[in-house]
PDB file of N, CA and C in Angstrom:
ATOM      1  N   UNK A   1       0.842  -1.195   0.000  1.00  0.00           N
ATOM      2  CA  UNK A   1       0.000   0.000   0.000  1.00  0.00           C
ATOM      3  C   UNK A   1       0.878   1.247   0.000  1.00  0.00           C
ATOM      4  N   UNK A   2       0.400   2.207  -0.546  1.00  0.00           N
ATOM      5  CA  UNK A   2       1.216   3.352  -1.016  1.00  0.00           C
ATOM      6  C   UNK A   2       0.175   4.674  -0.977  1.00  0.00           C
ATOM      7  N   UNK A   3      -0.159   5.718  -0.416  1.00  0.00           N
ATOM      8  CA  UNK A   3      -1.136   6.479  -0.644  1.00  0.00           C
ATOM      9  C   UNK A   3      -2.202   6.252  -1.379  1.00  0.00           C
ATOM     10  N   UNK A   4      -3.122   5.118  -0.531  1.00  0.00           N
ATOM     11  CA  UNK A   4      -4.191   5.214  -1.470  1.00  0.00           C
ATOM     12  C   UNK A   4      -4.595   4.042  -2.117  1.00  0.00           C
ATOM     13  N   UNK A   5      -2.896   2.998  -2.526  1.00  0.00           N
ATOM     14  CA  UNK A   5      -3.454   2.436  -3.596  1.00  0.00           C
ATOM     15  C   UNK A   5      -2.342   1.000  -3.064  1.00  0.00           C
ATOM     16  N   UNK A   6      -3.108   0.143  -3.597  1.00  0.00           N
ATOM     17  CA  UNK A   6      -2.638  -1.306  -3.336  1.00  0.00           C
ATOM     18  C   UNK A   6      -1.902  -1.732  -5.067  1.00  0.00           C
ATOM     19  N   UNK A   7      -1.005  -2.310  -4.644  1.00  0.00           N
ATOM     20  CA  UNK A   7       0.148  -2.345  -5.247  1.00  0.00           C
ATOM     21  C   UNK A   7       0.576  -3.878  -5.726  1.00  0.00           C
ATOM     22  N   UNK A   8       1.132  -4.360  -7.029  1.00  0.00           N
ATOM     23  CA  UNK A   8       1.280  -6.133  -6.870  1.00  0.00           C
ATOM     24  C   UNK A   8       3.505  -5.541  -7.792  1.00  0.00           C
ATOM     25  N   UNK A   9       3.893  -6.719  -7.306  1.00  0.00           N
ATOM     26  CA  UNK A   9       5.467  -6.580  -8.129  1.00  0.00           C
ATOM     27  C   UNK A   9       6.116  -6.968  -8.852  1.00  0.00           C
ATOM     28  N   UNK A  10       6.398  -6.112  -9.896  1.00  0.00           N
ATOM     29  CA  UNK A  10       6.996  -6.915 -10.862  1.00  0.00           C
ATOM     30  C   UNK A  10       8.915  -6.949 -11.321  1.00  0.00           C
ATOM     31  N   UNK A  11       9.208  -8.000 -11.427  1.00  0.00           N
ATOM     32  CA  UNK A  11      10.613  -7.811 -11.280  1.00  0.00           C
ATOM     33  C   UNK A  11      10.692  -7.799  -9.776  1.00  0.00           C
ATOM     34  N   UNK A  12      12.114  -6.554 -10.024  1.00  0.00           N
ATOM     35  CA  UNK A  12      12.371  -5.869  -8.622  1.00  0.00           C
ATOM     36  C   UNK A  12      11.773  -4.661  -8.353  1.00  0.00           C
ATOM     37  N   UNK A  13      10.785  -4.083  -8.631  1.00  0.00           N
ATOM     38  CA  UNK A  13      10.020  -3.364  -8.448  1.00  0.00           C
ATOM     39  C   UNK A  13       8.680  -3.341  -7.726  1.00  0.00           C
ATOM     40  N   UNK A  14       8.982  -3.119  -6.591  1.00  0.00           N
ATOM     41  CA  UNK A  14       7.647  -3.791  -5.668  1.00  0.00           C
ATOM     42  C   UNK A  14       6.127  -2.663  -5.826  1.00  0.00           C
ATOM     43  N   UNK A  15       6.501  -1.604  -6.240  1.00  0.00           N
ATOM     44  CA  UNK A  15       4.893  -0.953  -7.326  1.00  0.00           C
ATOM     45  C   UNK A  15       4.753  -0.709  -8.169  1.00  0.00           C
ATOM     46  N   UNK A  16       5.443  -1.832  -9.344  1.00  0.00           N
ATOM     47  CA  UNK A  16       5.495  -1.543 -10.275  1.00  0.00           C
ATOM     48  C   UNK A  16       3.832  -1.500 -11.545  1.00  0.00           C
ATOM     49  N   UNK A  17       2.889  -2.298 -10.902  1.00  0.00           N
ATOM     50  CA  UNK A  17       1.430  -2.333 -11.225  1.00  0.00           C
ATOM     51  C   UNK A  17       0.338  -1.823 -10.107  1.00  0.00           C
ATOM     52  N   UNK A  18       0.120  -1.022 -10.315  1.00  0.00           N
ATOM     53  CA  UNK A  18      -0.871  -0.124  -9.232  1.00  0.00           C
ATOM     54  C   UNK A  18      -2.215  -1.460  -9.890  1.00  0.00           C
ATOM     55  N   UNK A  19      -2.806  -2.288  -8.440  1.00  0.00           N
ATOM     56  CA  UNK A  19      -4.143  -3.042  -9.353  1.00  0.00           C
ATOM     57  C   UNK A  19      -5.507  -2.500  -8.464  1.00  0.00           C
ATOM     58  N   UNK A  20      -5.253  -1.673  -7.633  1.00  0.00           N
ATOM     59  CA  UNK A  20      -6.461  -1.070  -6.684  1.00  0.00           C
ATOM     60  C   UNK A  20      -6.558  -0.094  -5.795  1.00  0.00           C
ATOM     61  N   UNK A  21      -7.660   0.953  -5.458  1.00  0.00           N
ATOM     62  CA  UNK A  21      -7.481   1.912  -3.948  1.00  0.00           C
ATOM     63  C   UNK A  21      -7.633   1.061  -3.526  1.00  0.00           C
ATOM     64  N   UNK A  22      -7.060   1.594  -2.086  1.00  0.00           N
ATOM     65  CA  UNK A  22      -7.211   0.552  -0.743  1.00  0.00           C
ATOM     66  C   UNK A  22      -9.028   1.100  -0.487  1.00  0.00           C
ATOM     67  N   UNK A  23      -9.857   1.763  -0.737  1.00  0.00           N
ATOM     68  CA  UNK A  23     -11.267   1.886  -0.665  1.00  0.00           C
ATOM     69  C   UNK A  23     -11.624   3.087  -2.084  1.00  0.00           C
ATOM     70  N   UNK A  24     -13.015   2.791  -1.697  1.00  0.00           N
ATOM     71  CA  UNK A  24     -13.922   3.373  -2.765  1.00  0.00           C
ATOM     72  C   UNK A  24     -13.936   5.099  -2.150  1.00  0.00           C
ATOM     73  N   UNK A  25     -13.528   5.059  -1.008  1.00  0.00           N
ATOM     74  CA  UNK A  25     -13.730   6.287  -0.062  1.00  0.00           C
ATOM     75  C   UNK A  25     -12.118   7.520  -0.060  1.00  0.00           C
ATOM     76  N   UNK A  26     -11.430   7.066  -0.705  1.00  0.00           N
ATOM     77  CA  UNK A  26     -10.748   7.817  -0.940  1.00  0.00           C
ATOM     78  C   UNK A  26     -10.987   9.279  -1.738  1.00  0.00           C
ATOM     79  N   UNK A  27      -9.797  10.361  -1.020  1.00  0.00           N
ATOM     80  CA  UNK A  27     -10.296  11.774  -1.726  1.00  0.00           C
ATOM     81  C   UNK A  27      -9.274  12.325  -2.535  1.00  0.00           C
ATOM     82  N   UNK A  28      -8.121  11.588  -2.244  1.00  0.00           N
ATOM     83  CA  UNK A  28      -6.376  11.610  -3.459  1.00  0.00           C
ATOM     84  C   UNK A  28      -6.206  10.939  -3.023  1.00  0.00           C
ATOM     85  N   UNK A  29      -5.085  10.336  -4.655  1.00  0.00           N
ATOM     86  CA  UNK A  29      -4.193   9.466  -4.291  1.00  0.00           C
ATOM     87  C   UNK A  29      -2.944  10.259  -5.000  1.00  0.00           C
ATOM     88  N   UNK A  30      -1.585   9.681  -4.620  1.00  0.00           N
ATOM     89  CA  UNK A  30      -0.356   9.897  -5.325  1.00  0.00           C
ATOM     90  C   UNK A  30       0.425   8.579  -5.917  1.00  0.00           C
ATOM     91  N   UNK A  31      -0.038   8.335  -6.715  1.00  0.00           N
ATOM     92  CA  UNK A  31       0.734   7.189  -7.087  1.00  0.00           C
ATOM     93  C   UNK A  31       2.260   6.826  -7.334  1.00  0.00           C
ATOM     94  N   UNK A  32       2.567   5.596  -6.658  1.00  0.00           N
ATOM     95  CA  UNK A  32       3.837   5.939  -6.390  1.00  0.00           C
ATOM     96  C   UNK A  32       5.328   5.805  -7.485  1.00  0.00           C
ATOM     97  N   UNK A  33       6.084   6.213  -7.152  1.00  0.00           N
ATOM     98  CA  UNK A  33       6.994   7.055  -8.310  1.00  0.00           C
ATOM     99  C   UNK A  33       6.966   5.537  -9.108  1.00  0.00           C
ATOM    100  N   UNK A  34       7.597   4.743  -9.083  1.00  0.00           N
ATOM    101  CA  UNK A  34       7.848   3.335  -9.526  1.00  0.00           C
ATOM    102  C   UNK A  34       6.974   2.937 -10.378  1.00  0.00           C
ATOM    103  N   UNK A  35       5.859   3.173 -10.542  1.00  0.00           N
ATOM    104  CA  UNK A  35       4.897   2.365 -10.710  1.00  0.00           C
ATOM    105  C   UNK A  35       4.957   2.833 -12.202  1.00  0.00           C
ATOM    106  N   UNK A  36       4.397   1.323 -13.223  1.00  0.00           N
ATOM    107  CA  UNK A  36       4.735   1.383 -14.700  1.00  0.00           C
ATOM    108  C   UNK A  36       3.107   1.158 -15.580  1.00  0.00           C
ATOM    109  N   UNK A  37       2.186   0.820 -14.682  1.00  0.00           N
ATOM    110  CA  UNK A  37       0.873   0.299 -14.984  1.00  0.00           C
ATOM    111  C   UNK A  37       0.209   0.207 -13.616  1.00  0.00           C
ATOM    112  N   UNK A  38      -1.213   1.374 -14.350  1.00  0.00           N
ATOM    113  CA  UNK A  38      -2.291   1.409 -13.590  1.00  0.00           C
ATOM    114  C   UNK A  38      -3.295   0.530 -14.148  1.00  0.00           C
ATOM    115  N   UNK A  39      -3.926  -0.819 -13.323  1.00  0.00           N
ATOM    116  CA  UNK A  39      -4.652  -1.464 -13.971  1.00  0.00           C
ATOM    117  C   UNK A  39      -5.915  -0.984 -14.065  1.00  0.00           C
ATOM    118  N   UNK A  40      -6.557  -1.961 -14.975  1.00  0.00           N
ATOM    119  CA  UNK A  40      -8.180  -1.832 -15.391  1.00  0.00           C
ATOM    120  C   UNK A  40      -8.618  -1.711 -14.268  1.00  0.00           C
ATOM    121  N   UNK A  41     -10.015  -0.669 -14.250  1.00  0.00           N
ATOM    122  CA  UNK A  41     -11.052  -0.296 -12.506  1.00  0.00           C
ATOM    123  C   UNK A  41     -10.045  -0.317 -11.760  1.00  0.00           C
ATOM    124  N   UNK A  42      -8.998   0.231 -11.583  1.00  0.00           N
ATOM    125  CA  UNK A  42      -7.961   0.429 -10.630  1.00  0.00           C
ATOM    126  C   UNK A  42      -8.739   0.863  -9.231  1.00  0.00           C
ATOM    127  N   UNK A  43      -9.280   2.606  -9.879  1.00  0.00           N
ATOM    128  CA  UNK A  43      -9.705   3.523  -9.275  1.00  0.00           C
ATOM    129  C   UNK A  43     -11.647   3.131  -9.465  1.00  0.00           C
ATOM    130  N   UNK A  44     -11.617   2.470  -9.619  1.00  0.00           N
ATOM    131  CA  UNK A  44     -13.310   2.220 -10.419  1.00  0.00           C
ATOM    132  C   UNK A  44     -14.845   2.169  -9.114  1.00  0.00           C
ATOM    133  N   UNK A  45     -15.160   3.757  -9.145  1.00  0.00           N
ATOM    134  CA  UNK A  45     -16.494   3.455  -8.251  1.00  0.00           C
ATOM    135  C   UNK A  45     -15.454   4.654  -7.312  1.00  0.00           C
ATOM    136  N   UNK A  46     -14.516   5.250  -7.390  1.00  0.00           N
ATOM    137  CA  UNK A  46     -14.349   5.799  -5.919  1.00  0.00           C
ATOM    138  C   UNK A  46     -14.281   7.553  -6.791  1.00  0.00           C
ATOM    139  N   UNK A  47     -16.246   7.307  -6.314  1.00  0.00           N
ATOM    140  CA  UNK A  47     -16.738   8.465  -6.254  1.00  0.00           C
ATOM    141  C   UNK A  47     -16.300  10.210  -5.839  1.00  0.00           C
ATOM    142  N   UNK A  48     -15.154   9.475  -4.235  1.00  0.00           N
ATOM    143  CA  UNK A  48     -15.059  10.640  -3.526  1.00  0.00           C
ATOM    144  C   UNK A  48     -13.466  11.368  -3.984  1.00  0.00           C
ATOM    145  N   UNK A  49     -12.982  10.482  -4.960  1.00  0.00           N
ATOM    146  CA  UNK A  49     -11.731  11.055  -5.053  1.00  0.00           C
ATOM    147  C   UNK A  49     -11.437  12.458  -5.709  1.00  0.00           C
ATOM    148  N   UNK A  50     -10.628  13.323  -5.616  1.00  0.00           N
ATOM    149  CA  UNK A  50     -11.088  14.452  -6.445  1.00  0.00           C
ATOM    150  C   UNK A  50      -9.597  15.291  -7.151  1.00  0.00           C
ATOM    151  N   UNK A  51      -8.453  14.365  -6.359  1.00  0.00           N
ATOM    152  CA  UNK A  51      -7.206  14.412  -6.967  1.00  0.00           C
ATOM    153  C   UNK A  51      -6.784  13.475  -7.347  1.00  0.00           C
ATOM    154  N   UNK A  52      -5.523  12.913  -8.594  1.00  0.00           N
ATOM    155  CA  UNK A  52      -4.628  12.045  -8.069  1.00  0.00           C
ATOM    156  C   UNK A  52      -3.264  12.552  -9.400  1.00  0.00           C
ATOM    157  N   UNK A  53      -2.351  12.062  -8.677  1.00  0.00           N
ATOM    158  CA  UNK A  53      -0.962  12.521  -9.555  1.00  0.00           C
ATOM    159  C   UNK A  53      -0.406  11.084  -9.868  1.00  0.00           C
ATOM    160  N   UNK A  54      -0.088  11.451 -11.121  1.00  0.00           N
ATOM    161  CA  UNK A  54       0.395   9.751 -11.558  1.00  0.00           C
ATOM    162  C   UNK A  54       1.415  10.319 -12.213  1.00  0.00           C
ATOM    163  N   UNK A  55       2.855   8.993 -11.553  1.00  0.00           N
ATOM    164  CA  UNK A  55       4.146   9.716 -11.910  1.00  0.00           C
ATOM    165  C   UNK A  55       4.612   9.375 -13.706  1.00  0.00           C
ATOM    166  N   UNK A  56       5.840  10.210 -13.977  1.00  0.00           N
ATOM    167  CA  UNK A  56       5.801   9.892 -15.348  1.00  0.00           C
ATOM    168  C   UNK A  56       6.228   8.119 -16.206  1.00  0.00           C
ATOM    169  N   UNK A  57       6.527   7.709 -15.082  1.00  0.00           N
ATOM    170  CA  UNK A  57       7.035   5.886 -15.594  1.00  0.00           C
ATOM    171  C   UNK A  57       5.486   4.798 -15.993  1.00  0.00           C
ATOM    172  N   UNK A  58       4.873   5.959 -15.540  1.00  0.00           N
ATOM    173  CA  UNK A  58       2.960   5.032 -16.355  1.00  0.00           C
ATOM    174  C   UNK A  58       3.434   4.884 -17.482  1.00  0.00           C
ATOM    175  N   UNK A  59       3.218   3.566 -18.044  1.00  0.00           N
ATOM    176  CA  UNK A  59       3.467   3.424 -19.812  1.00  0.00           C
ATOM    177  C   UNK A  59       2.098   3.181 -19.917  1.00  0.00           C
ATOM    178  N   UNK A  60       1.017   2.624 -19.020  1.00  0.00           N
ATOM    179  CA  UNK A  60      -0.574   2.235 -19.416  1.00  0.00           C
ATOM    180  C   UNK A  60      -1.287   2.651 -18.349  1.00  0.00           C
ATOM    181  N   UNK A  61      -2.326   2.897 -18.818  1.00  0.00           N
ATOM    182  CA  UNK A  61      -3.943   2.795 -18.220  1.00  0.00           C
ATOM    183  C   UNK A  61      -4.592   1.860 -18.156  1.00  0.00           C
ATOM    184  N   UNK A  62      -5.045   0.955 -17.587  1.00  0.00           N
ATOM    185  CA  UNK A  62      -5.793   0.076 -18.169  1.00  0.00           C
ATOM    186  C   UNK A  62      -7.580   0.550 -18.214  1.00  0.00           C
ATOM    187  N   UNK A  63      -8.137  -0.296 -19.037  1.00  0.00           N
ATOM    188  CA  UNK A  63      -9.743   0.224 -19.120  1.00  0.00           C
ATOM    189  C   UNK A  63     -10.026   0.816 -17.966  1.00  0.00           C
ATOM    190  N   UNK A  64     -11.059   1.875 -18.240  1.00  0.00           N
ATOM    191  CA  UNK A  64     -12.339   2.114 -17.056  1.00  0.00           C
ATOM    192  C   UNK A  64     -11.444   2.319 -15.966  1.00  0.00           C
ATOM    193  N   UNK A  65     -10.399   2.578 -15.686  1.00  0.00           N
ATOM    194  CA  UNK A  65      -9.646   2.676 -14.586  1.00  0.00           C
ATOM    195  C   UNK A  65      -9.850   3.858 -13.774  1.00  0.00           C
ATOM    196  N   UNK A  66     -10.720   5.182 -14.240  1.00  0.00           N
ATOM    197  CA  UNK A  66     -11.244   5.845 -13.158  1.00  0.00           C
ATOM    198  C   UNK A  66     -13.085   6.387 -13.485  1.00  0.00           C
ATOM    199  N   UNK A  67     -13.601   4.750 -13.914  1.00  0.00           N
ATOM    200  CA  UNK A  67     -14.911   5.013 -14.002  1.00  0.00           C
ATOM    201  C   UNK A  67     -15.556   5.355 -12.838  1.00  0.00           C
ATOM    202  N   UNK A  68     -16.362   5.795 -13.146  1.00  0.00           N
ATOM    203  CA  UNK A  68     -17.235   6.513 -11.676  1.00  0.00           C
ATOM    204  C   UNK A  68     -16.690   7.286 -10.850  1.00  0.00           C
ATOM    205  N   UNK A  69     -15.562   7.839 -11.188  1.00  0.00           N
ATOM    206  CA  UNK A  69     -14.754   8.928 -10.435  1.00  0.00           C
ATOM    207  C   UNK A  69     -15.537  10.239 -10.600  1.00  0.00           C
ATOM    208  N   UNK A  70     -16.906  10.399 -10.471  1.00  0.00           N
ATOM    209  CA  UNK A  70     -17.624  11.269 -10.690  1.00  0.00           C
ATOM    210  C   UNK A  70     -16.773  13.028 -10.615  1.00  0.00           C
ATOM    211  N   UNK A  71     -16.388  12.547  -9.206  1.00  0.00           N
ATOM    212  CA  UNK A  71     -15.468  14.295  -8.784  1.00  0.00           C
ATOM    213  C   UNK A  71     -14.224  14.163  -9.207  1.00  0.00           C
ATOM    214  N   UNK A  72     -13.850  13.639  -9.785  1.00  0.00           N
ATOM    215  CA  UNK A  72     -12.439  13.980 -10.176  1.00  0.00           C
ATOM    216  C   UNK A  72     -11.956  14.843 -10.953  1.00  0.00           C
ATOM    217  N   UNK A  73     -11.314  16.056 -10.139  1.00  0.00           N
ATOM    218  CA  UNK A  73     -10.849  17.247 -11.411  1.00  0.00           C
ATOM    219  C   UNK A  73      -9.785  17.735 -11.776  1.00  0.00           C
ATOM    220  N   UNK A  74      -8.789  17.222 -10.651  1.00  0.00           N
ATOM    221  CA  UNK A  74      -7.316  17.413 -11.072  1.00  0.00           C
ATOM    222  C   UNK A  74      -6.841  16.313 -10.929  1.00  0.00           C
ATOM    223  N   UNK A  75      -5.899  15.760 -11.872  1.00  0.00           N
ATOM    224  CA  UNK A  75      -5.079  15.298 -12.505  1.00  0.00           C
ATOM    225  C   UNK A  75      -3.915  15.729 -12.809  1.00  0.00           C
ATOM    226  N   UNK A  76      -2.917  15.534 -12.318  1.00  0.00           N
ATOM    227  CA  UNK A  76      -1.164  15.600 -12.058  1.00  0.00           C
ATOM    228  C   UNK A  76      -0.655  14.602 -12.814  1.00  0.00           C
ATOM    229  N   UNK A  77      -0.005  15.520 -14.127  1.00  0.00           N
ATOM    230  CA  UNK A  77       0.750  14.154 -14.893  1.00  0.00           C
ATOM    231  C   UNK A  77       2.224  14.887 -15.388  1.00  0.00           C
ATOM    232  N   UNK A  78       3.055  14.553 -15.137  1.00  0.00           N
ATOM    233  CA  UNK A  78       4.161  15.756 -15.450  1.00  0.00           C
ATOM    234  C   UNK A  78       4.474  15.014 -17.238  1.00  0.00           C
TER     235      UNK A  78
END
């Protein structure tokens, strides 16, 4: 777990696939620097979130990954 978000590892990279928030009740997340893939419905259903910064080593999104993020309005992507 990393602000927010539950984490699986690949290689030697222990966040290197962001696959979930730790809840639907979250209000930001920062995803953490490492991380190379945000999976599908990562973020999916968490209504209350309304930030999150995703660092520049994302090579993917996966689907629907911030469906139902109704409030979400900033977005941090350098």
């Amino acid at each position: 777990e990393y602000s927010g978000a539950v984490y699986l590892p690949i290689g030697e990279s222990s966040h290197a696939l962001l696959i979930s928030a730790v809840s639907q009740s979250i209000t930001e997340a920062e995803i953490h620097p490492d991380t190379e893939i945000i999976a599908g419905n990562a973020f999916s259903q968490c209504a209350a979130i309304t930030k999150i910064t995703i660092p520049e080593k994302v090579r993917h999104i996966g689907d629907k990954a911030f469906y139902g993020c109704t409030n979400l309005d900033k977005i941090y992507f350098p």
